[in-house]
Protein backbone atom coordinates (compact mmCIF):
# COMPACT_ATOMS: atom_id res chain seq x y z
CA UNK A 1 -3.69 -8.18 -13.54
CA UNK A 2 -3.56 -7.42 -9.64
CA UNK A 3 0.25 -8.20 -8.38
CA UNK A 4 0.48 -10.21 -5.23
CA UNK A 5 1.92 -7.65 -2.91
CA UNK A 6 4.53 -9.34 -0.44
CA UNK A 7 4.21 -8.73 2.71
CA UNK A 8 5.42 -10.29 5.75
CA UNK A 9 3.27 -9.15 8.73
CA UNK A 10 2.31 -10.93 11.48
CA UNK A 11 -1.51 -12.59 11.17
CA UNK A 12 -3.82 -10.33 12.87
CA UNK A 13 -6.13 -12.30 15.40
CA UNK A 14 -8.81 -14.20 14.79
CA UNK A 15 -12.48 -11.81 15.65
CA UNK A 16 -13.65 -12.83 19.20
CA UNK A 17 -15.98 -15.67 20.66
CA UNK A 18 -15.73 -17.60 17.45
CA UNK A 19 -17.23 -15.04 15.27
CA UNK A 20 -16.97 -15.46 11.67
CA UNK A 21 -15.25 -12.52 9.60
CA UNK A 22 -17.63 -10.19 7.73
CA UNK A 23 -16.73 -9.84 4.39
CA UNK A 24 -18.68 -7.08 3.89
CA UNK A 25 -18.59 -3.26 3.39
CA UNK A 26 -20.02 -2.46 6.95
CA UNK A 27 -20.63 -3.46 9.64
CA UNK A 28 -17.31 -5.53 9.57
CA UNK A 29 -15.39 -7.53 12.18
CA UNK A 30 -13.99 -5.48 14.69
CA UNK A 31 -11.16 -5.06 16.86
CA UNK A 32 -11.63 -6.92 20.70
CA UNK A 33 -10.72 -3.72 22.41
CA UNK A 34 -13.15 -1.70 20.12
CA UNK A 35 -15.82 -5.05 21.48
CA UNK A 36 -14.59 -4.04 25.04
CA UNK A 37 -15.02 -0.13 25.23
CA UNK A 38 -18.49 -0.64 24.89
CA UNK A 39 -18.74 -2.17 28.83
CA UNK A 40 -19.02 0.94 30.50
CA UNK A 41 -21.77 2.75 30.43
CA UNK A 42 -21.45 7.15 29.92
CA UNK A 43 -23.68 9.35 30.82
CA UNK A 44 -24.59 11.84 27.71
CA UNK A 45 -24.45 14.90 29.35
CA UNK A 46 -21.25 13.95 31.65
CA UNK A 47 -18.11 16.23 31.24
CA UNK A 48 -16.35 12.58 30.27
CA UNK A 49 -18.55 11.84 27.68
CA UNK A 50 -18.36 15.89 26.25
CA UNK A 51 -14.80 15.24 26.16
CA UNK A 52 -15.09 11.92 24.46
CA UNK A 53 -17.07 13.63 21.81
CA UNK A 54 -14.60 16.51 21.50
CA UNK A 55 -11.95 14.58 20.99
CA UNK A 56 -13.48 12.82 18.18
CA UNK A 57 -14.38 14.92 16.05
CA UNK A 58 -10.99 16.71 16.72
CA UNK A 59 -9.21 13.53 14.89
CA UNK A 60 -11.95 13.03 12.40
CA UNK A 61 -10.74 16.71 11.44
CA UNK A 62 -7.00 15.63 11.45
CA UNK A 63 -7.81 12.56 8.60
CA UNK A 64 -8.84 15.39 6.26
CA UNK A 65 -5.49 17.49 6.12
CA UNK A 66 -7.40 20.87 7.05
CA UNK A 67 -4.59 23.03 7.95
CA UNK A 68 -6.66 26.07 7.73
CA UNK A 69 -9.22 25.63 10.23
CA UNK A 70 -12.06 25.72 7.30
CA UNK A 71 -14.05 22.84 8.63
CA UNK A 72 -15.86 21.31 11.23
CA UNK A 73 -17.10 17.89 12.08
CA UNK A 74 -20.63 17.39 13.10
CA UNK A 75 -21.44 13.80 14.34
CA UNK A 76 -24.91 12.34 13.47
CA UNK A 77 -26.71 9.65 14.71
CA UNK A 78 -28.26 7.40 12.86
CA UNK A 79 -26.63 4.94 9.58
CA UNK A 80 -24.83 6.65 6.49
CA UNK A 81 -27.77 6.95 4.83
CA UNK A 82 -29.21 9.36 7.52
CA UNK A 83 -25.88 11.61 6.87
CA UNK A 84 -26.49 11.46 3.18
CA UNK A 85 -29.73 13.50 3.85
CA UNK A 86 -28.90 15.44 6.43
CA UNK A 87 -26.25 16.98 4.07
CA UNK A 88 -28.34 16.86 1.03
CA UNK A 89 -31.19 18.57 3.17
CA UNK A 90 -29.08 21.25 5.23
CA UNK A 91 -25.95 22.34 2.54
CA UNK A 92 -28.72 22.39 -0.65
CA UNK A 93 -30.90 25.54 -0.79
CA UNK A 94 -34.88 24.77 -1.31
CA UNK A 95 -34.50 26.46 -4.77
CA UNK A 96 -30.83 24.69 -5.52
CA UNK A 97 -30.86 22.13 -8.06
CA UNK A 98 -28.38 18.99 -7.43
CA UNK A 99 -26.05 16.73 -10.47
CA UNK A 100 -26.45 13.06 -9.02
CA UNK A 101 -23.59 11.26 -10.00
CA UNK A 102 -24.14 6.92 -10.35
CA UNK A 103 -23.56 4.18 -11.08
CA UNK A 104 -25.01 1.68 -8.33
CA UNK A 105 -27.55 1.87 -5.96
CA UNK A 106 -25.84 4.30 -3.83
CA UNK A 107 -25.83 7.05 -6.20
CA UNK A 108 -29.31 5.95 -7.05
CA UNK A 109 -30.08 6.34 -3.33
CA UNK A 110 -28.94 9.60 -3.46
CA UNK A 111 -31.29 10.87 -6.31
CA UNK A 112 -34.38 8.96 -4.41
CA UNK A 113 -33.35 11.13 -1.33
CA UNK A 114 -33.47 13.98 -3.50
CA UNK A 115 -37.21 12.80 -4.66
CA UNK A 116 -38.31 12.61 -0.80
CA UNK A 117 -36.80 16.26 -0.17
CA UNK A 118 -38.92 17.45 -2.94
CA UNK A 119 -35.58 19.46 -4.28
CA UNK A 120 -34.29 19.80 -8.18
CA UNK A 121 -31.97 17.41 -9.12
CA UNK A 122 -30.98 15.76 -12.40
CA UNK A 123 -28.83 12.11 -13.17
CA UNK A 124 -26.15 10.88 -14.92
CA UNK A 125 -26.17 7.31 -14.21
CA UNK A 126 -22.95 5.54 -15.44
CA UNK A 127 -24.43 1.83 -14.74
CA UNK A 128 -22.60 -0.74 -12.74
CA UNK A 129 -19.26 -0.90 -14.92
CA UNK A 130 -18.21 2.58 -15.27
CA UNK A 131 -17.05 6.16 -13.55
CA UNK A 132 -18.29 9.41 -14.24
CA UNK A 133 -15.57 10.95 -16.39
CA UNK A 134 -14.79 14.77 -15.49
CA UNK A 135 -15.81 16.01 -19.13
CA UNK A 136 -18.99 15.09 -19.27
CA UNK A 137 -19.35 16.10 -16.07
CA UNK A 138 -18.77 19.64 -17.27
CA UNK A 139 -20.66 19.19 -20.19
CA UNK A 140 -23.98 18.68 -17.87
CA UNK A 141 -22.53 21.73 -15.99
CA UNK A 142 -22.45 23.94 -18.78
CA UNK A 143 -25.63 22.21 -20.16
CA UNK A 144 -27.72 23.25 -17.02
CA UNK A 145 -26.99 26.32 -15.46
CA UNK A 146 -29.36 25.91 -12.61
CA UNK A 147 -27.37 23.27 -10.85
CA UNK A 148 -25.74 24.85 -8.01
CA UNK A 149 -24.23 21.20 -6.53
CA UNK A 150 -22.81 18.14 -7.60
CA UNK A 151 -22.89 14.55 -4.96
CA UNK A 152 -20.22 12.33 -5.66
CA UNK A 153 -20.39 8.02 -4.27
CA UNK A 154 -16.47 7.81 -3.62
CA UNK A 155 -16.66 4.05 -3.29
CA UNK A 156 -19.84 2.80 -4.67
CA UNK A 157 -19.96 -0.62 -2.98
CA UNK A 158 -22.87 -2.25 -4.88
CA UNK A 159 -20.04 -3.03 -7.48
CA UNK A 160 -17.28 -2.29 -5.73
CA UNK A 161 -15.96 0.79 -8.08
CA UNK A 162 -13.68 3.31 -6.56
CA UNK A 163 -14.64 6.62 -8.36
CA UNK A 164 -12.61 9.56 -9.38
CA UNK A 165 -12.92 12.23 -7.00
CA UNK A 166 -10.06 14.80 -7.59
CA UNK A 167 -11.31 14.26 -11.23
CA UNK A 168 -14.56 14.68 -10.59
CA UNK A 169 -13.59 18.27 -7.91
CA UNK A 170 -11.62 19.39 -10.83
CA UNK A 171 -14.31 19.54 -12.70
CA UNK A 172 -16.83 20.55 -10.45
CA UNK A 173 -14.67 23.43 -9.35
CA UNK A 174 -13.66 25.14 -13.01
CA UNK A 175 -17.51 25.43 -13.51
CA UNK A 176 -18.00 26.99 -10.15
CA UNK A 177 -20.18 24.74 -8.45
CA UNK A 178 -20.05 23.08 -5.28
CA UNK A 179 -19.24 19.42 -4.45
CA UNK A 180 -20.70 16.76 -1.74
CA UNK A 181 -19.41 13.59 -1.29
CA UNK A 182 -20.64 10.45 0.22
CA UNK A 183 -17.62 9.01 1.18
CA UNK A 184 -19.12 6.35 3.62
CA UNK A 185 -16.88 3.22 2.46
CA UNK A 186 -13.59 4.99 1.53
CA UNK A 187 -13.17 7.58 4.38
CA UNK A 188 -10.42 6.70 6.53
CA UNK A 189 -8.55 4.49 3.88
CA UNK A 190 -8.79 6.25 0.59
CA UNK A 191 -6.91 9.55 1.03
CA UNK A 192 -10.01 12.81 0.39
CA UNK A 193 -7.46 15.97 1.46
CA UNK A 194 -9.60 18.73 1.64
CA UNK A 195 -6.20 20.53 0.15
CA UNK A 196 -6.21 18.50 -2.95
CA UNK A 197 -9.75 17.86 -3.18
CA UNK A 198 -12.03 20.84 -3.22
CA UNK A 199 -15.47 19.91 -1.73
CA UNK A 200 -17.97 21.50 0.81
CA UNK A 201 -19.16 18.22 2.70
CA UNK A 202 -18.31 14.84 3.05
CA UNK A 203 -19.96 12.03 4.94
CA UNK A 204 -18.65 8.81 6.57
CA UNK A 205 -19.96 6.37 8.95
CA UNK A 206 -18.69 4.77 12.25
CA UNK A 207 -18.70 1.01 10.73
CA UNK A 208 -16.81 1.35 7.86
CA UNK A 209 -13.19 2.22 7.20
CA UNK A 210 -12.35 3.43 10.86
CA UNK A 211 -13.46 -0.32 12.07
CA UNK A 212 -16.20 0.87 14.63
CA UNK A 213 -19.54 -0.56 14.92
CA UNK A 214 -23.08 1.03 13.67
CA UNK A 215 -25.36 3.51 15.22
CA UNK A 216 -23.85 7.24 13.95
CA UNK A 217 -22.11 8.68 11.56
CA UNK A 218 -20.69 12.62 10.90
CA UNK A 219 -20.09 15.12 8.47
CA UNK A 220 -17.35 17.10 7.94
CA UNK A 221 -18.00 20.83 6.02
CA UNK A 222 -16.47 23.89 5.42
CA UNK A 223 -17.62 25.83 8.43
CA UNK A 224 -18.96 28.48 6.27
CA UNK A 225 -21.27 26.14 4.52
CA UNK A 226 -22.61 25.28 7.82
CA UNK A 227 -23.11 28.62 8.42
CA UNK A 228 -25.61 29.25 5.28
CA UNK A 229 -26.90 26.13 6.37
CA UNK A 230 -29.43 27.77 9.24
CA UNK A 231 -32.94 27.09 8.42
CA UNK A 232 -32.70 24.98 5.18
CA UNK A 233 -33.29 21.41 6.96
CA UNK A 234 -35.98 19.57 6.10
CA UNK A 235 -36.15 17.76 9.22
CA UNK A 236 -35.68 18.60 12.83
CA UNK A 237 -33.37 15.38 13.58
CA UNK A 238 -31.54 16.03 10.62
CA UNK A 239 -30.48 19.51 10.95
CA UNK A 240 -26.89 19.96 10.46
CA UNK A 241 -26.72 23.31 11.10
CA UNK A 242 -28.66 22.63 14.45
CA UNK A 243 -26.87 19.74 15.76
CA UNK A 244 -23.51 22.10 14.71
CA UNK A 245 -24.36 25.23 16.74
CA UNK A 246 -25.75 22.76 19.67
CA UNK A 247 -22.50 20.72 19.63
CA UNK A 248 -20.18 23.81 19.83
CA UNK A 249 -22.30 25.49 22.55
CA UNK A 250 -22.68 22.45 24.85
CA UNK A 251 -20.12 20.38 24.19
CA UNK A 252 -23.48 18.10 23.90
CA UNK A 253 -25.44 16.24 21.18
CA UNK A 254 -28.78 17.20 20.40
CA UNK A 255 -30.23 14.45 21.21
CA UNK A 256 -29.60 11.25 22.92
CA UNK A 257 -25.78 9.72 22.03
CA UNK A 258 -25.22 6.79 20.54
CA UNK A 259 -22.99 6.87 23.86
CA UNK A 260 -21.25 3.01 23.52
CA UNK A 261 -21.24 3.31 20.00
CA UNK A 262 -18.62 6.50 20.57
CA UNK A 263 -16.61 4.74 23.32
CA UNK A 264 -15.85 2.00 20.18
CA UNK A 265 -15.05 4.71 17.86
CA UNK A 266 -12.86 6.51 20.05
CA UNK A 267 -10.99 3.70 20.57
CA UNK A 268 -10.97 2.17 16.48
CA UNK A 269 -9.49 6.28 16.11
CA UNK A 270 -6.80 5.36 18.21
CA UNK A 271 -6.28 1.39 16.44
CA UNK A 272 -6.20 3.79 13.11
CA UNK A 273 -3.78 6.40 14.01
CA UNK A 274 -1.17 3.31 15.80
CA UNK A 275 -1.72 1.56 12.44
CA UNK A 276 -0.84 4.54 10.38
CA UNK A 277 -3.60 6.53 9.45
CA UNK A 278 -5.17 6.63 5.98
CA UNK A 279 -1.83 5.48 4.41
CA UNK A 280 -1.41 2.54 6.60
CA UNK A 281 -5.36 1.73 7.08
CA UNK A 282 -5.37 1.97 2.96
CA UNK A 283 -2.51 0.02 2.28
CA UNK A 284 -3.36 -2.99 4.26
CA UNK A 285 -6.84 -3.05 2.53
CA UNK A 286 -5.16 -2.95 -0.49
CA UNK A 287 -2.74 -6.22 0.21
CA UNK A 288 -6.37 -7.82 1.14
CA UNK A 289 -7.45 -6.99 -1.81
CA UNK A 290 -4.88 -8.20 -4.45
CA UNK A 291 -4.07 -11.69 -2.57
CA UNK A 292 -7.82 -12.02 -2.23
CA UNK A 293 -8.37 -11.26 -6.37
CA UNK A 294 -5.59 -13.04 -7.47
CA UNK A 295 -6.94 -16.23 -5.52
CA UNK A 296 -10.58 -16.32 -6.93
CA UNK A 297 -9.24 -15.57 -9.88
CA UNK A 298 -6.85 -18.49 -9.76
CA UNK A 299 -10.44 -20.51 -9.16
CA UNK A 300 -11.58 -19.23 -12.40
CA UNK A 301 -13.86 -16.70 -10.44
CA UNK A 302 -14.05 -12.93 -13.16
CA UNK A 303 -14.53 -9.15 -11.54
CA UNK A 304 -17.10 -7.06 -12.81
CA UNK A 305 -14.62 -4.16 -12.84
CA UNK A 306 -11.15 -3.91 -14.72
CA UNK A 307 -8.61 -3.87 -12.52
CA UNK A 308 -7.82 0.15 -12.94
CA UNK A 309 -11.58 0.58 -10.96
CA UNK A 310 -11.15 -1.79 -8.32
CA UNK A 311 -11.40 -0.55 -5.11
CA UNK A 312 -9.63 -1.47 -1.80
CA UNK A 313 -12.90 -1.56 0.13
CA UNK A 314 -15.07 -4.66 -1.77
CA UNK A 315 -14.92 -6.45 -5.17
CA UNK A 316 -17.86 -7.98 -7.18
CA UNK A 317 -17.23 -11.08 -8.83
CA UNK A 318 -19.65 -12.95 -11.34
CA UNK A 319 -21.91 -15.73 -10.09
CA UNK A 320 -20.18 -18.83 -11.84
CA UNK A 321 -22.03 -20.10 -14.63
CA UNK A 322 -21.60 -23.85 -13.79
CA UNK A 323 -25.14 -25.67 -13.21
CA UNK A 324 -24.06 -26.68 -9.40
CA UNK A 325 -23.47 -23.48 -8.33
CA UNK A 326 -25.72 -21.35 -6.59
CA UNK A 327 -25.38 -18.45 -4.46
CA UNK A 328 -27.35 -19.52 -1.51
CA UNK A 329 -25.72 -23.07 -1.10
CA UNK A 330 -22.01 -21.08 -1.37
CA UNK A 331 -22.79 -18.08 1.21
CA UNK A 332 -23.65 -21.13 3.72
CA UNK A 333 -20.75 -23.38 2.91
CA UNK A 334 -18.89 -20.07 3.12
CA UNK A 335 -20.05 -19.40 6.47
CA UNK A 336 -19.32 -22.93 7.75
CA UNK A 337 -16.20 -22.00 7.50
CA UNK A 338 -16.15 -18.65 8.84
CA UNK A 339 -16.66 -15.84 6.57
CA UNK A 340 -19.96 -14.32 5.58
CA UNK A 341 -19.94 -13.15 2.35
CA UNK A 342 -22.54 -10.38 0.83
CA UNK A 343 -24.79 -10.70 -1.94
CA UNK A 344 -24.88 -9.24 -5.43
CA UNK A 345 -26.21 -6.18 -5.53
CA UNK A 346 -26.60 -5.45 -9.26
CA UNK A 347 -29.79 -5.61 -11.81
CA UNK A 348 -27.59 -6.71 -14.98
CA UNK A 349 -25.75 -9.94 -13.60
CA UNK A 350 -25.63 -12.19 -10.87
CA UNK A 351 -22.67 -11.96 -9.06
CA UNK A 352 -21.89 -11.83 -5.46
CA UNK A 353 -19.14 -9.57 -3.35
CA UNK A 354 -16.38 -9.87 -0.66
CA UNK A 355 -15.46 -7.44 1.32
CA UNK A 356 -11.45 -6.03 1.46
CA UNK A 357 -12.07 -4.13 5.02
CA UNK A 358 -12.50 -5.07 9.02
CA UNK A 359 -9.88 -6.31 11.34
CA UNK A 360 -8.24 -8.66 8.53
CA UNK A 361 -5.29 -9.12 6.79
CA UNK A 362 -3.55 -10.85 3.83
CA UNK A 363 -3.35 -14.26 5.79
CA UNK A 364 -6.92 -14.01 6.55
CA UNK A 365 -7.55 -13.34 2.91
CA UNK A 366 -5.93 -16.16 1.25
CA UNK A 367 -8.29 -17.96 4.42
CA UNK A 368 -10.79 -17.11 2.19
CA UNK A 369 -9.62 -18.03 -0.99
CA UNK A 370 -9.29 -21.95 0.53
CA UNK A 371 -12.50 -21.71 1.89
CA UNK A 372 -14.10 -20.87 -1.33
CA UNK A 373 -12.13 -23.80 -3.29
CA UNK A 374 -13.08 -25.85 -0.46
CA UNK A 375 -17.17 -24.77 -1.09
CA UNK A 376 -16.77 -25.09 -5.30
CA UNK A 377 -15.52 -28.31 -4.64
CA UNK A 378 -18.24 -29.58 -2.36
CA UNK A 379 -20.98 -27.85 -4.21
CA UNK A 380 -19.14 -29.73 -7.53
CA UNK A 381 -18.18 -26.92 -9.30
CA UNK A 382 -15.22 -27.52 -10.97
CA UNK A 383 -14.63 -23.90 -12.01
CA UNK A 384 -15.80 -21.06 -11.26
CA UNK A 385 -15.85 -19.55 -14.75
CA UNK A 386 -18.92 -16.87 -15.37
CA UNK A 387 -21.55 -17.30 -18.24
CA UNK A 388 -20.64 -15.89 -21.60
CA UNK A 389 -22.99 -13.39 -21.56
CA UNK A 390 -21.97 -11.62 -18.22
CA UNK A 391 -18.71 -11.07 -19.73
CA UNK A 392 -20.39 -9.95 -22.78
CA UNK A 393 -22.57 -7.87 -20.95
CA UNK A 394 -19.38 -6.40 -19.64
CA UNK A 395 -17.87 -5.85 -22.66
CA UNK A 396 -20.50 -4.03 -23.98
CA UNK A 397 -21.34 -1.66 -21.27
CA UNK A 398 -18.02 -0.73 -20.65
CA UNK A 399 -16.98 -0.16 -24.28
C-alpha cells in the first residue's frame, strides 16, 4: 500500500473567482498569474512575441537534459492529439511500418491515427491493467522485421498507468529501431532524459504537467530526425519539418500563434522551474497522489492498478458496487463542493478517475477525500466497496 508521505508545506491557494479544482488530466486548474498573462494582447509577428517563442522552446529543451545540442523543439498548435500525428506523419517514412504499444484508448488512438495516415503499423494491446514488458517487445521486433518504429503512451490516462519507458528504449534500442513517445500527461513531472532514455521524438502539451492552458502543444526531436523529416507530412498544418525550418528562419510560427495561450506557458515555465523542475513538479504530484489513494481507499473505494503502476498524474478507481451509487449523482455532489471529477474511461468496468495534477497540493487532496465521504454519505452509500467481479476481472487480466 501507498505510504502517506509527510509533508508540511504551506496550502497552495484556492483557483480564482470561485472556480472548482479540475481533477482531471488536462486542462487542470491553473495558476492566477498563468490566468493573468493572458491580458495583453501580442502581436504574432512582433520581435516580443519571437522572443517569447524563443525562449520557450529554449526551456522546453532544458527539461530534457540534452547536453549535446541533438534536439530541437518545434511548437504546434493545436491539442496533443494534433502532435501525436504530426510526429507520426513527419518522423515515419510512407513505406515505414510502426509497433503501437497499448493499453487504453490513447495507445488505441495512436493506431487509429496510423489507420487515417494510411501507413503500416501493427498492435500489441496490453488492455487496461497492464504495461508492455520489454521482452515481448523484442520478441515482436525480431518477429517483424519491417517495423522501423515503435510509439510508446508514457502515462496512459484512461487508467491512469504509468508505463515503462527506459524499459521499453532498452528494448527498442538493442533491436535497432527507433522510438516515439507520447508523453502528453507525464512531461514535465515524470523525468524522460534524452541521456537515459534513447528516443527520436516526444510530444507534450501546454495543459498538462507544465500547468498552462489548451490551444498548442510541441515536439521535441533529434534534430537529425527532423532533418529526414522534409517531405514525408501528410498534411500541410502538420508538417514538422515545415513548421521547424520556418521557426528557425523567422523566429515566427507558420501560422497564426496561439499568442495568449504562450504568454500562460511562458509564465507556468517559470512557476515550474521556481518550484523545482521535474523533480519538484513530480514530487508534489506524487504527495497528491498517495494522501489522495490512501483516503478513498480508507472509504472502501479499490484502484484498477496495483500500486507498482500507479502513476502521479491520475488514478482510476472502481465505480462502487452499492445500489445507491451512481456516477452521475457523485460527479454533481462532487462538484457542489468544488472538484470536478472525470469519468471512467474503460470498456471492462465502470469506474471513474481523479486527477493528481494542476495547481494543488496534499491539503487540497485530503479536500477531496472529505468531499467524497461527504457525497457517499448523502447519496447513502455506506461503502464504497467495488462489485466482485471488477476485482475479479482484475485478477484475471492482470494474472
Amino acid at each position: 500500500m501507498l505510504a502517506e508521505t509527510k509533508f508540511a508545506a504551506e496550502p497552495l491557494p484556492s483557483p480564482a473567482l470561485g472556480e472548482p479544482y479540475l481533477l482531471t488530466p488536462g486542462p487542470l486548474t491553473t495558476a492566477y498569474s498563468v490566468k493573468q498573462a493572458m491580458l495583453r494582447d501580442w502581436g504574432s509577428w512582433d520581435g516580443d512575441f519571437r522572443a517569447m517563442t524563443a525562449e520557450m522552446r529554449a526551456r522546453l529543451l532544458a527539461l530534457t537534459g540534452d547536453t549535446r545540442d541533438e534536439f530541437d523543439c518545434v511548437p504546434m498548435q493545436g491539442s496533443g492529439s494534433f502532435c501525436v500525428e504530426a510526429m507520426l506523419g513527419s518522423f515515419v517514412p510512407k513505406d515505414g511500418k510502426v509497433l503501437v504499444l497499448a493499453n487504453g484508448a490513447y495507445g488505441l488512438r495512436a493506431a487509429q491515427t496510423m489507420q487515417y495516415l494510411g501507413r503500416a503499423y501493427t498492435l500489441i494491446d496490453k488492455g487496461d491493467y497492464l504495461p508492455p514488458r520489454g521482452d515481448e517487445i523484442a520478441a515482436a521486433l525480431d518477429a517483424d522485421p519491417a517495423i522501423t518504429h515503435v510509439i510508446a503512451i508514457h502515462c496512459e490516462t484512461s487508467s491512469g498507468i504509468l508505463n515503462p519507458v527506459a524499459e521499453i528504449a532498452e528494448a527498442v534500442q538493442a533491436k535497432g529501431r527507433k522510438l516515439l513517445v507520447d508523453s502528453m500527461s507525464a512531461f514535465g513531472a515524470v523525468a524522460l532524459d534524452v541521456n537515459d532514455i534513447r528516443c527520436e521524438a516526444m510530444v507534450s502539451s501546454a495543459n498538462k504537467c507544465i500547468e498552462g492552458v489548451p490551444g498548442f502543444g510541441f515536439i521535441i526531436a533529434r534534430k537529425s530526425e527532423l532533418e529526414a523529416a522534409k517531405g514525408r507530412s501528410h498534411s500541410l498544418s502538420l508538417d514538422v519539418h515545415a513548421q521547424w525550418a520556418h521557426m528557425n528562419k523567422t523566429g515566427q510560427w507558420r501560422y497564426t500563434p496561439p499568442t495568449h495561450v504562450v504568454a500562460a506557458f511562458l509564465e507556468a515555465l517559470r512557476q515550474h522551474e521556481a518550484e523545482g523542475g521535474v523533480a519538484g513538479r513530480g514530487a508534489r504530484y506524487v504527495r497528491n497522489r498517495d494522501v489522495m489513494v490512501a483516503g478513498m481507499r480508507g472509504l472502501g473505494f479499490e484502484t484498477l492498478l496495483k500500486d507498482r503502476w500507479l502513476s502521479p498524474i491520475i488514478v482510476t478507481f472502481f465505480n462502487p458496487a452499492h445500489a445507491n451509487f451512481a456516477f452521475d449523482r457523485f460527479y454533481e455532489l462532487m462538484k457542489d463542493k468544488g472538484f470536478i471529477i472525470y469519468p471512467g474511461k474503460l470498456t471492462v468496468v465502470d469506474s471513474f478517475r481523479v486527477g493528481c495534477i494542476g495547481q494543488m497540493d496534499e491539503h487540497v487532496m485530503r479536500r477531496v477525500v472529505e468531499a467524497a465521504a461527504q457525497s457517499l454519505d448523502e447519496m447513502g452509500v455506506d461503502t464504497a466497496a467495488p462489485p466482485a467481479a471488477a476485482i475479479a476481472e482484475r485478477a484475471k487480466l492482470a494474472a
